[in-house]
Protein backbone atom coordinates (compact mmCIF):
# COMPACT_ATOMS: atom_id res chain seq x y z
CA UNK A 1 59.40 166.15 -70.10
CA UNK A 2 61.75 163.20 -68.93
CA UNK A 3 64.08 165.72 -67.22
CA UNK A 4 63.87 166.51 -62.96
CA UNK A 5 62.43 169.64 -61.70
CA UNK A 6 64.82 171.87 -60.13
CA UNK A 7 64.55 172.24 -56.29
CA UNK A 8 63.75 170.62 -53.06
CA UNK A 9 63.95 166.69 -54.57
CA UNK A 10 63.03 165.38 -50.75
CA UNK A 11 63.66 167.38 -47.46
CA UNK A 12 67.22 168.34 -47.29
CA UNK A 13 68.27 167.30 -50.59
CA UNK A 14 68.22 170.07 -53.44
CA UNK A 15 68.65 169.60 -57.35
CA UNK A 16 70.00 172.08 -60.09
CA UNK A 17 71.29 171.89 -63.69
CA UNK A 18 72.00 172.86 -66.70
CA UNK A 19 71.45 171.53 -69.88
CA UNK A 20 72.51 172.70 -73.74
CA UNK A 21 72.00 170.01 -76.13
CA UNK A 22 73.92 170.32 -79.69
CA UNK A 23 70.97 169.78 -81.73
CA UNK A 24 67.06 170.31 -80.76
CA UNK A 25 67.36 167.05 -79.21
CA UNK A 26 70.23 165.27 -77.17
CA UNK A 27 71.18 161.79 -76.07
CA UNK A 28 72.70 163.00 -72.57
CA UNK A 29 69.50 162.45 -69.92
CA UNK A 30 69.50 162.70 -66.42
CA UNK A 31 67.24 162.34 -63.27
CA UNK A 32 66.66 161.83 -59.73
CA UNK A 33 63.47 159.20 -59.02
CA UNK A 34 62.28 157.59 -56.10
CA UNK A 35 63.36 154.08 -55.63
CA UNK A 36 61.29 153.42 -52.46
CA UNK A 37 60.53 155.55 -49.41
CA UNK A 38 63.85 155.38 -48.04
CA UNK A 39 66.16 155.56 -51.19
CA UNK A 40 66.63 157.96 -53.98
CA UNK A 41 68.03 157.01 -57.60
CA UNK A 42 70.32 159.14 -58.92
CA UNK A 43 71.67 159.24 -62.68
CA UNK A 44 73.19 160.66 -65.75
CA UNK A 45 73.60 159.07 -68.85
CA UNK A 46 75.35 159.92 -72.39
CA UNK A 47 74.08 157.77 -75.43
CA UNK A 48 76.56 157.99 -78.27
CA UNK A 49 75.66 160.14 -80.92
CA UNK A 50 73.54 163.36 -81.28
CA UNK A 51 69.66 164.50 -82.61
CA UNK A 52 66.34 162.44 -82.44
CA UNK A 53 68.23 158.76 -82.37
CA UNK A 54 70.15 159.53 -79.65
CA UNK A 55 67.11 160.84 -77.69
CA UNK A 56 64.98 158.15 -78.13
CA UNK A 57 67.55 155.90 -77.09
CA UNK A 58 68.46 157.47 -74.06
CA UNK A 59 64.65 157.94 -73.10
CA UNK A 60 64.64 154.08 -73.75
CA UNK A 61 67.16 153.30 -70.94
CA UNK A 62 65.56 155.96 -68.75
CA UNK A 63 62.36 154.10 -68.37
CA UNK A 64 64.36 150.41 -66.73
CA UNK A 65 65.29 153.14 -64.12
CA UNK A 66 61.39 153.62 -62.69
CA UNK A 67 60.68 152.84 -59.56
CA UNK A 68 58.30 150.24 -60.47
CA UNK A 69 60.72 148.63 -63.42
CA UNK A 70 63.52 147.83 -61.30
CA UNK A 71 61.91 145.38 -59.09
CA UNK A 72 60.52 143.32 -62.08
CA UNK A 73 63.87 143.48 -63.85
CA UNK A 74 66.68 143.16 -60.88
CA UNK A 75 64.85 142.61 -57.70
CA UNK A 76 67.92 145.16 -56.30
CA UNK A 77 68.42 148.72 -55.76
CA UNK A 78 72.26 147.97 -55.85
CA UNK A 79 73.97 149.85 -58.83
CA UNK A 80 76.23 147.55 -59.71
CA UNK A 81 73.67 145.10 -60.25
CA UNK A 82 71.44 147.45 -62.00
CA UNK A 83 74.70 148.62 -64.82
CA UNK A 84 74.91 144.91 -65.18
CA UNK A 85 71.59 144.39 -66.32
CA UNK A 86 71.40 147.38 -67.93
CA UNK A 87 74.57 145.95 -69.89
CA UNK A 88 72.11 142.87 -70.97
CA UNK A 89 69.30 144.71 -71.88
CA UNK A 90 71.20 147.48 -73.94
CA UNK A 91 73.76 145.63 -75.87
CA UNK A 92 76.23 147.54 -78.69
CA UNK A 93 74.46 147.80 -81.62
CA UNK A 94 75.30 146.80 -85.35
CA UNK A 95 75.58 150.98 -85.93
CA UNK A 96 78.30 150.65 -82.99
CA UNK A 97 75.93 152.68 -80.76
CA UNK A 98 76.25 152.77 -76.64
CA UNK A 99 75.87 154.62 -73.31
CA UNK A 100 77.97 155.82 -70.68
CA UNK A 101 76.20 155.70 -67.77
CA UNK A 102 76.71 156.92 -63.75
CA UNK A 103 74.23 155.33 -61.34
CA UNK A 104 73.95 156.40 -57.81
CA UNK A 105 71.50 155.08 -54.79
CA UNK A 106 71.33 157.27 -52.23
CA UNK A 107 69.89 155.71 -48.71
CA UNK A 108 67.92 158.65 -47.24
CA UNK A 109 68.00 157.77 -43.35
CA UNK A 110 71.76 157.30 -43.34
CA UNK A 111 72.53 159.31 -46.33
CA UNK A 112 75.00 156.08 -47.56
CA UNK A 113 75.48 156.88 -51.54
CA UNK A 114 76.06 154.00 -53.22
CA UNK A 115 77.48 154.37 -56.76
CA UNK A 116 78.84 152.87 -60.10
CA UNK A 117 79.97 153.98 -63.75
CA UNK A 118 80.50 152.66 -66.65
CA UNK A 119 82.56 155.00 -68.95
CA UNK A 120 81.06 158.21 -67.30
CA UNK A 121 84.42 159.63 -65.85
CA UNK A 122 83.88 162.95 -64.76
CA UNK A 123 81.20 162.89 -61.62
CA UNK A 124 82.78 164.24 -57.96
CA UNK A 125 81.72 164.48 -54.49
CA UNK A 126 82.48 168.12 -53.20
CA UNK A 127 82.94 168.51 -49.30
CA UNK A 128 81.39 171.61 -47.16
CA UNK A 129 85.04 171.60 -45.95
CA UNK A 130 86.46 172.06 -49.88
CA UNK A 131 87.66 168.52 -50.43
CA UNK A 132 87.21 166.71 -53.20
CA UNK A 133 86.54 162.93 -54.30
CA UNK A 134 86.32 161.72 -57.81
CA UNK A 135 83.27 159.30 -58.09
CA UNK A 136 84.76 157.11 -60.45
CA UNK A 137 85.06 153.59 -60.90
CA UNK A 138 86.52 152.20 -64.20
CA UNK A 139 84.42 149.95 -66.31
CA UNK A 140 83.74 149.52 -69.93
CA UNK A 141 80.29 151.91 -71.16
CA UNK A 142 77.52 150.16 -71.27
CA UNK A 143 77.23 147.74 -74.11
CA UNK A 144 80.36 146.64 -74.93
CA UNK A 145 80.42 143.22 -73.41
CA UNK A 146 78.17 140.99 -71.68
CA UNK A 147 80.44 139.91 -69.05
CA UNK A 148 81.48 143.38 -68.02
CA UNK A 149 81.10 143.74 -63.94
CA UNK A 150 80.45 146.86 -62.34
CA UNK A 151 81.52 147.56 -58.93
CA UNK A 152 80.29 149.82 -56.81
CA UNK A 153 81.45 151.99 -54.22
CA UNK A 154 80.09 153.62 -51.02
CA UNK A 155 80.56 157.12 -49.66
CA UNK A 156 78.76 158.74 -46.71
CA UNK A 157 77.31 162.23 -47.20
CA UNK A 158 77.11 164.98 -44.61
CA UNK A 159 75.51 168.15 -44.35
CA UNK A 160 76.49 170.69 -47.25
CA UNK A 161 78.15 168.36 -49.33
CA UNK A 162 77.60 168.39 -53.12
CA UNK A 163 77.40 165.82 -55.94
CA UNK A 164 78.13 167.10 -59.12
CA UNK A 165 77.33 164.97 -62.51
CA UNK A 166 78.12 166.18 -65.55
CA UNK A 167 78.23 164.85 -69.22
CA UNK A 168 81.64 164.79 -71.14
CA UNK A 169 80.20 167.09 -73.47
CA UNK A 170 80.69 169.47 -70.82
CA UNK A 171 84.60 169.11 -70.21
CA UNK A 172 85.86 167.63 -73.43
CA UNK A 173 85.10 171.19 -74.47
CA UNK A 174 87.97 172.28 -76.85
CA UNK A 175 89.34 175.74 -77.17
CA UNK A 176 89.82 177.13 -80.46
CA UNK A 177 93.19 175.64 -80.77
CA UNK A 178 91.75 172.42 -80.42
CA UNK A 179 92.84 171.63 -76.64
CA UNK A 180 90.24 169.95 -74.06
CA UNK A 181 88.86 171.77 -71.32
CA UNK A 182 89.59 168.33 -69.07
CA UNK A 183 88.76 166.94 -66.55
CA UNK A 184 91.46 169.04 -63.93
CA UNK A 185 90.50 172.47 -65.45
CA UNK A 186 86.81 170.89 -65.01
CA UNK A 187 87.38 169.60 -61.62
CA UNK A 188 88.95 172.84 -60.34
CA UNK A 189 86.11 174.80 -61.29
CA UNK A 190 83.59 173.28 -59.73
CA UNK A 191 85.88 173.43 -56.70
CA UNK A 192 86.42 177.06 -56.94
CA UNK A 193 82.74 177.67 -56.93
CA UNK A 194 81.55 175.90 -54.36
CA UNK A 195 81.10 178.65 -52.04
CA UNK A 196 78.36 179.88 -53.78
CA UNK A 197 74.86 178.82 -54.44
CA UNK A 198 74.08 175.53 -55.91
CA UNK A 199 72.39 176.89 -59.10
CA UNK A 200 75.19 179.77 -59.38
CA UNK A 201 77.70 177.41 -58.84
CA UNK A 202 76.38 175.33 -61.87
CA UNK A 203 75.75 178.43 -63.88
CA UNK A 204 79.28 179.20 -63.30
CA UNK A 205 80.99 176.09 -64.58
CA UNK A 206 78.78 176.40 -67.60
CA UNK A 207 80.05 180.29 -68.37
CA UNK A 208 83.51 178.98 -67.90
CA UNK A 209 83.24 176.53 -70.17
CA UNK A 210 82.17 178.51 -73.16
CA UNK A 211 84.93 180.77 -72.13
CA UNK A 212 87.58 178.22 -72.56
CA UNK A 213 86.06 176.98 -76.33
CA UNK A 214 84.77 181.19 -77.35
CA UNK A 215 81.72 179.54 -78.24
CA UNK A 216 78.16 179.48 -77.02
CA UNK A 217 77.05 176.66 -78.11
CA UNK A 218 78.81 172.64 -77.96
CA UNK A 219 79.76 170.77 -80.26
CA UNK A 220 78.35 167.48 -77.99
CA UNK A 221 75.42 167.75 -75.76
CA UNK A 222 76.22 169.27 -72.21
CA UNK A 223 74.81 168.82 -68.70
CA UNK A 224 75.93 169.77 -65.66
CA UNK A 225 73.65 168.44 -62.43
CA UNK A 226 74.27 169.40 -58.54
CA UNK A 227 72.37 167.49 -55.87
CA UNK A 228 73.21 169.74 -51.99
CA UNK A 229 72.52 167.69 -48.95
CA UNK A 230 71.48 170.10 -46.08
């Protein structure tokens, strides 16, 4: 029920995914939320481990990211200020348990995406023109110490690009020989597909994936998200 509904998220900006937890339940979580009239929230998130504990923690995180939390909490939509308290809120626990988390706010009339990670690598920006840019800033995941900053970055998004989010789950894969999938292999994909629709596109990564471990179901939870600006 936490998860986005696939589709038209706000006009000309379109949302699919996939998702294949390991167990019933999965810590990976992701969404796409109003933060304003003018801004959208974008994020994924990873919490470490698998099953109900996982979950629950990740739907725990999920709720600072409302709308009407983030005033009362940060007073910013700025995503390096919201990974920072995020880091506050959500320290490591004794049990050694954290998140990796990618944060983006997009800024709907001049489609500025603002952006920043912490551990949560694997996230690109894929051009109508076929270029490619890693949105990727490194910074310790979220938990691991209270002074931790979090840049962010800005890109500019024009008609037909595509950001793609997915969950390291997804390309620390490993074939039956015990080799990652990876990020490049990952990466290249995605790129390779990008001609076709957004959903088939995503569909498509996933199928290639289970190729490259001859397995249908991973060993970590797996998402894959695409957000297509018109």
């Amino acid at each position: 029920s936490l998860l986005p509904k696939e589709g038209q998220l706000v006009p000309g900006v379109h949302l699919a995914w996939e998702y294949l937890p390991s167990l019933v339940l999965g810590g990976d979580l992701f969404g796409a939320v109003p933060w304003g009239d003018d801004c959208l929230g974008l994020y994924i998130l990873d919490a470490s481990g698998h099953g109900a504990s996982a979950a629950l923690r990740a739907a725990s995180l999920v709720t600072f990211l409302r709308a009407d939390a983030l005033p009362q909490q940060v007073g910013s939509r700025e995503t390096g200020k919201i990974m920072a308290a995020l880091n506050h809120l959500f320290p490591l626990s004794e049990a050694g348990e954290y998140f990796t988390v990618w944060i983006g706010s997009l800024h709907l009339p001049t489609r500025e995406l603002c952006f920043s990670t912490a551990g949560h690598s694997g996230s690109v920006l894929v051009r109508k023109d076929g270029r490619m840019d890693h949105l990727f800033q490194p910074a310790l995941p979220v938990g691991f110490g209270s002074g931790t900053s979090y840049p962010a970055k800005r890109v500019t998004l024009q008609a037909g690009d595509r950001v793609i989010l997915p969950s390291d789950g997804l390309y620390e894969a490993p074939s039956p020989n015990g080799e990652r999938w990876g990020l490049t292999r990952f990466m290249q994909t995605v790129l390779d597909r990008c001609d076709r629709p957004l959903a088939q596109s995503i569909k498509d990564v996933i199928v290639q994936a289970r190729c490259w471990q001859e397995h249908h179901r991973f060993a970590d939870d797996a998402a894959l998200v695409g957000i297509e600006f018109e």
